[in-house]
PDB file of N, CA and C in Angstrom:
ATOM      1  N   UNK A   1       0.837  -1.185   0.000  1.00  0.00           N
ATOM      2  CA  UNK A   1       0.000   0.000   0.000  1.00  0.00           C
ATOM      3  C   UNK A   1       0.875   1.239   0.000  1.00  0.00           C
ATOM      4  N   UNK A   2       0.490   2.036  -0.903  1.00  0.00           N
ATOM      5  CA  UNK A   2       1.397   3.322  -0.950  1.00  0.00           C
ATOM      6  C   UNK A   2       0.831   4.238  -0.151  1.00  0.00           C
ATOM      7  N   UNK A   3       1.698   5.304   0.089  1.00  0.00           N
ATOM      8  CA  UNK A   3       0.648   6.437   1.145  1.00  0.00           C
ATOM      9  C   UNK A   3       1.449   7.904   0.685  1.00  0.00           C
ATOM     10  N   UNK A   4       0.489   8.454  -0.295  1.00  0.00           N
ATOM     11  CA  UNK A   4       0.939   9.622  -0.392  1.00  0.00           C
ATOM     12  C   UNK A   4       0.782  10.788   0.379  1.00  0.00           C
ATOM     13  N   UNK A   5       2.369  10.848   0.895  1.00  0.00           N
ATOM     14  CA  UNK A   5       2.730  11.884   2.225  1.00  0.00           C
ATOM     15  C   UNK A   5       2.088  13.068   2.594  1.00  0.00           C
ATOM     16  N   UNK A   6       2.178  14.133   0.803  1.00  0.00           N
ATOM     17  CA  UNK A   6       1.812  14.843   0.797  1.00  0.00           C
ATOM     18  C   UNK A   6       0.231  15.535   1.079  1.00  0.00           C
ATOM     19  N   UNK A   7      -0.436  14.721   0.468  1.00  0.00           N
ATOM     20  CA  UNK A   7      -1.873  15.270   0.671  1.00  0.00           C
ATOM     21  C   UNK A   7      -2.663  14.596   1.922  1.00  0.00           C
ATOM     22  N   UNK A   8      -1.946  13.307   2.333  1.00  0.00           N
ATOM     23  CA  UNK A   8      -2.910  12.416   3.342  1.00  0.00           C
ATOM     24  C   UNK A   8      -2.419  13.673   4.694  1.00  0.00           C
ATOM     25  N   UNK A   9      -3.575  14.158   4.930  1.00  0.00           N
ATOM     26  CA  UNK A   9      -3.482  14.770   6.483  1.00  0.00           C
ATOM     27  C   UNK A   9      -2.949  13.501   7.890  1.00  0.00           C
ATOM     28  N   UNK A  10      -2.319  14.692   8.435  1.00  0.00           N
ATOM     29  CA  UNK A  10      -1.976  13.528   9.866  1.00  0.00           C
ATOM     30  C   UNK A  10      -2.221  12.401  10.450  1.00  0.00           C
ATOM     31  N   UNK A  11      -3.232  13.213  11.055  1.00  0.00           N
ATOM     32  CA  UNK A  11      -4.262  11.921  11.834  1.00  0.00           C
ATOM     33  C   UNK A  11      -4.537  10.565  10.821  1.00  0.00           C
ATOM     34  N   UNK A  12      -4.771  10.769   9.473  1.00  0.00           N
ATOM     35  CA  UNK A  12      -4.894   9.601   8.785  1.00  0.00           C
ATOM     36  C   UNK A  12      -3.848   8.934   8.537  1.00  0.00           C
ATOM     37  N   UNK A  13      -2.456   9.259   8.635  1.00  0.00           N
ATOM     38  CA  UNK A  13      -1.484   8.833   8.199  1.00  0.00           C
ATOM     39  C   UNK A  13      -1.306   8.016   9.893  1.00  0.00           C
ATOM     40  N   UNK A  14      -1.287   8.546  11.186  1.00  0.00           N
ATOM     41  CA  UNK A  14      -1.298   8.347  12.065  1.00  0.00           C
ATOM     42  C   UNK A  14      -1.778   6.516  12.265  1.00  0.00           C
ATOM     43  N   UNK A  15      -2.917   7.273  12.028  1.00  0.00           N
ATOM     44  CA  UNK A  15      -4.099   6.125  12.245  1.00  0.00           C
ATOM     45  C   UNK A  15      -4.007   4.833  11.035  1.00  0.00           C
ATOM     46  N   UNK A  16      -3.222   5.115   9.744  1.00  0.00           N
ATOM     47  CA  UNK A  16      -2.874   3.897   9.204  1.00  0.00           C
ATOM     48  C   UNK A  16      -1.616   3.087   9.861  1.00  0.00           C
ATOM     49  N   UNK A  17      -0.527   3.970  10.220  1.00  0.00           N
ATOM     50  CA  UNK A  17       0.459   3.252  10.589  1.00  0.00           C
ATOM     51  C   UNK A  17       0.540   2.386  11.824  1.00  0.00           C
ATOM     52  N   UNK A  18      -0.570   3.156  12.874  1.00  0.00           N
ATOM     53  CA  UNK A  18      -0.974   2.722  13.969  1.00  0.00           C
ATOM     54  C   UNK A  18      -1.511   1.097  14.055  1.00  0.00           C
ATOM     55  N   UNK A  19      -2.430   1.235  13.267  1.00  0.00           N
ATOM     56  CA  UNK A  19      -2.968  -0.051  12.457  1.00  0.00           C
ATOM     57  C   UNK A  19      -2.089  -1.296  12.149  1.00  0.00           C
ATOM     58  N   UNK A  20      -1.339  -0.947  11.306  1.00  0.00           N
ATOM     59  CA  UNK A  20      -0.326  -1.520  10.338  1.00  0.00           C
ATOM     60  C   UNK A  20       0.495  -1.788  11.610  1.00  0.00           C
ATOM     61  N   UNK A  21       0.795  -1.237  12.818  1.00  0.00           N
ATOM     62  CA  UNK A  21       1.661  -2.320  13.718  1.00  0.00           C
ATOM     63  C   UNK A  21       0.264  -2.845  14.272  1.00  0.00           C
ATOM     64  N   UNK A  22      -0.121  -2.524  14.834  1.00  0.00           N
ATOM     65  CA  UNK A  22      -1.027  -3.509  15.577  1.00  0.00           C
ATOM     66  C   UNK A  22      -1.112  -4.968  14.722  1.00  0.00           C
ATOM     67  N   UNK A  23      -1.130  -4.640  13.185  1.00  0.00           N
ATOM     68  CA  UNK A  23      -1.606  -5.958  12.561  1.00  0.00           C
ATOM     69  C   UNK A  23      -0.041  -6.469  12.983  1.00  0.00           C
ATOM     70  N   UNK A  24       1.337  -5.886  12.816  1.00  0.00           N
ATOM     71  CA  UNK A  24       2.033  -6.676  12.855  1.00  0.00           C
ATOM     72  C   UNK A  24       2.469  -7.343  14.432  1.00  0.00           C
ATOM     73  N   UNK A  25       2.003  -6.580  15.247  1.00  0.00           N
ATOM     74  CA  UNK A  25       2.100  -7.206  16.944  1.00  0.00           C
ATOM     75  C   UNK A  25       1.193  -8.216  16.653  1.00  0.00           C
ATOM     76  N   UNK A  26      -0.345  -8.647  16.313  1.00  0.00           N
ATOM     77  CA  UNK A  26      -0.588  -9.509  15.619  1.00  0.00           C
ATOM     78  C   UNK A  26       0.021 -10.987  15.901  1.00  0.00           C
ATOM     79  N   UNK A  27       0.403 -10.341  14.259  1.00  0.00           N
ATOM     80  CA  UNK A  27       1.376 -11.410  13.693  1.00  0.00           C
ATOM     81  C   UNK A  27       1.948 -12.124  14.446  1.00  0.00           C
ATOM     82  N   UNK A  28       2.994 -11.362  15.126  1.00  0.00           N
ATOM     83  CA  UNK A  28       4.045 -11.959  16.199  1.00  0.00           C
ATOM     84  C   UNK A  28       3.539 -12.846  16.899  1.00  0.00           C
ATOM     85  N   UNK A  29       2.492 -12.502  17.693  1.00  0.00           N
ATOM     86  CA  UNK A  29       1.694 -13.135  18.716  1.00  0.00           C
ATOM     87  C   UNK A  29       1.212 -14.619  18.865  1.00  0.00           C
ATOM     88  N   UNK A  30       0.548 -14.518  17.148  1.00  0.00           N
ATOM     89  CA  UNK A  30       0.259 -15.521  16.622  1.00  0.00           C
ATOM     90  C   UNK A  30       1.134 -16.352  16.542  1.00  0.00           C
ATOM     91  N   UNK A  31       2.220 -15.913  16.062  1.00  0.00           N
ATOM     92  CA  UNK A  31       3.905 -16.739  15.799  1.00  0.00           C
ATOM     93  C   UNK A  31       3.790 -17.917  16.605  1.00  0.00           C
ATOM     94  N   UNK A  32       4.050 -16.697  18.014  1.00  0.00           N
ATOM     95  CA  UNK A  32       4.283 -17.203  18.948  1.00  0.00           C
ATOM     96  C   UNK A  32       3.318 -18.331  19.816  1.00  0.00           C
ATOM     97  N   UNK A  33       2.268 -17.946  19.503  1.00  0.00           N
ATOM     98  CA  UNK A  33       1.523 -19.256  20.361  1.00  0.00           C
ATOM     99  C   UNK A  33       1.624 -20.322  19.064  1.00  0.00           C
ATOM    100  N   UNK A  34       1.507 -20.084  17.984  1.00  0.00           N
ATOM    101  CA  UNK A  34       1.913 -21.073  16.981  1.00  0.00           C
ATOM    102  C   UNK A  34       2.730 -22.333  17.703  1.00  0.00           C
ATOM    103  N   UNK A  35       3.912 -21.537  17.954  1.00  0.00           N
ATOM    104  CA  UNK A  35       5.422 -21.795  18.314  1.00  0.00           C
ATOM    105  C   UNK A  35       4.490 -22.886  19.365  1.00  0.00           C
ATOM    106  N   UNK A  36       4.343 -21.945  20.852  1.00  0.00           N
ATOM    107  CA  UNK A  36       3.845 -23.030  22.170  1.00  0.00           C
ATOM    108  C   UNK A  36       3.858 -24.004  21.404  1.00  0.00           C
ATOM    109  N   UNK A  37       2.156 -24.134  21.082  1.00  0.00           N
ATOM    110  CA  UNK A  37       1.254 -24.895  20.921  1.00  0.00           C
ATOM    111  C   UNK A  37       1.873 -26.161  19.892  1.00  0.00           C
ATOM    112  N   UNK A  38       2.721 -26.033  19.497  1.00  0.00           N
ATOM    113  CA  UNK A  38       3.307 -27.190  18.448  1.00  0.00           C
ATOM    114  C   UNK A  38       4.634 -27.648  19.341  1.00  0.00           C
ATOM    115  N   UNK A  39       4.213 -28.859  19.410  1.00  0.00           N
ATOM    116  CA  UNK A  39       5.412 -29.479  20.564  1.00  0.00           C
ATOM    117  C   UNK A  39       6.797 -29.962  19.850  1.00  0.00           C
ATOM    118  N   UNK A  40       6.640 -30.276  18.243  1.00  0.00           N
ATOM    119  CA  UNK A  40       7.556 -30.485  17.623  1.00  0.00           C
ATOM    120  C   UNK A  40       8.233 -29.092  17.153  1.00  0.00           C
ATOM    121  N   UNK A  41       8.013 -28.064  17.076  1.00  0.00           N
ATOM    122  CA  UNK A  41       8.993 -27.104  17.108  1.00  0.00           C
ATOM    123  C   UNK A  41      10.271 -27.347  17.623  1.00  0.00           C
ATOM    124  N   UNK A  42      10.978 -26.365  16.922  1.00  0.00           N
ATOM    125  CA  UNK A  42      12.319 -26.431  17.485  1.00  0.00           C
ATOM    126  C   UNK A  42      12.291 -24.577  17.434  1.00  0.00           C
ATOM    127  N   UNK A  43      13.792 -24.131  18.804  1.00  0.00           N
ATOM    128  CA  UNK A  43      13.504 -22.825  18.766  1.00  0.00           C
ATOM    129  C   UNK A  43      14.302 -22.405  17.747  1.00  0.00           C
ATOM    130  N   UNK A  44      14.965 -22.916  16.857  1.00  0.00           N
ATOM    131  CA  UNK A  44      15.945 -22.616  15.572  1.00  0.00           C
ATOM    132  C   UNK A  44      14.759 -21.738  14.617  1.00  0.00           C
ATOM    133  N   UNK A  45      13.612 -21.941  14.738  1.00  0.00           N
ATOM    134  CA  UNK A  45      13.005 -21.094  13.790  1.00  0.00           C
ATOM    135  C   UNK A  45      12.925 -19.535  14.189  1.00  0.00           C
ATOM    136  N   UNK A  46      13.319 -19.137  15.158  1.00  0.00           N
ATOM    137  CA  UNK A  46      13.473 -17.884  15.661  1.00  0.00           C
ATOM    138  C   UNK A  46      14.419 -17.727  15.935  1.00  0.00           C
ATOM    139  N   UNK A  47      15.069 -16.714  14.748  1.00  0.00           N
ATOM    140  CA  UNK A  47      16.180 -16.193  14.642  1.00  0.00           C
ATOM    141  C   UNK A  47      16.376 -14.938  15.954  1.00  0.00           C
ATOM    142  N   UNK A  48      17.704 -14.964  16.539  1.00  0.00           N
ATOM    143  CA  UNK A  48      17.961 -14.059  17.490  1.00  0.00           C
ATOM    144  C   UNK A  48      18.541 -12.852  16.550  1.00  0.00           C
ATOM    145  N   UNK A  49      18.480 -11.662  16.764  1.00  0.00           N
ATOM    146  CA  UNK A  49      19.132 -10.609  15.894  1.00  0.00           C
ATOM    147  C   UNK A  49      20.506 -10.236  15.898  1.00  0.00           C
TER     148      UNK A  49
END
C-alpha cells in the first residue's frame, strides 16, 4: 500500500500506521503461540538478531 505523504493529512497517516503495527504485533503473537502450541517445534526457527 502506498501512502501519499503529501496530501494524506496527519491523523490519517497516524491512524494507518498505527494499524499496520497492531496488525504486525498480531502477527508476532500468533507466531508465537503457533510456536507453544506445536510441541515439535524447534527454537531454531526464531532467529535471534
Amino acid at each position: 500500500m502506498e501512502i501519499d505523504l503529501i496530501v494524506a493529512p496527519s491523523p490519517v497517516l497516524s491512524e494507518i500506521f498505527r494499524t499496520h503495527q497492531f496488525l504486525e504485533d498480531l502477527k508476532v503473537v500468533a507466531e508465537i503461540k503457533k510456536y507453544i502450541n506445536d510441541k515439535r517445534s524447534t527454537p531454531l526457527r526464531f532467529r535471534k538478531p
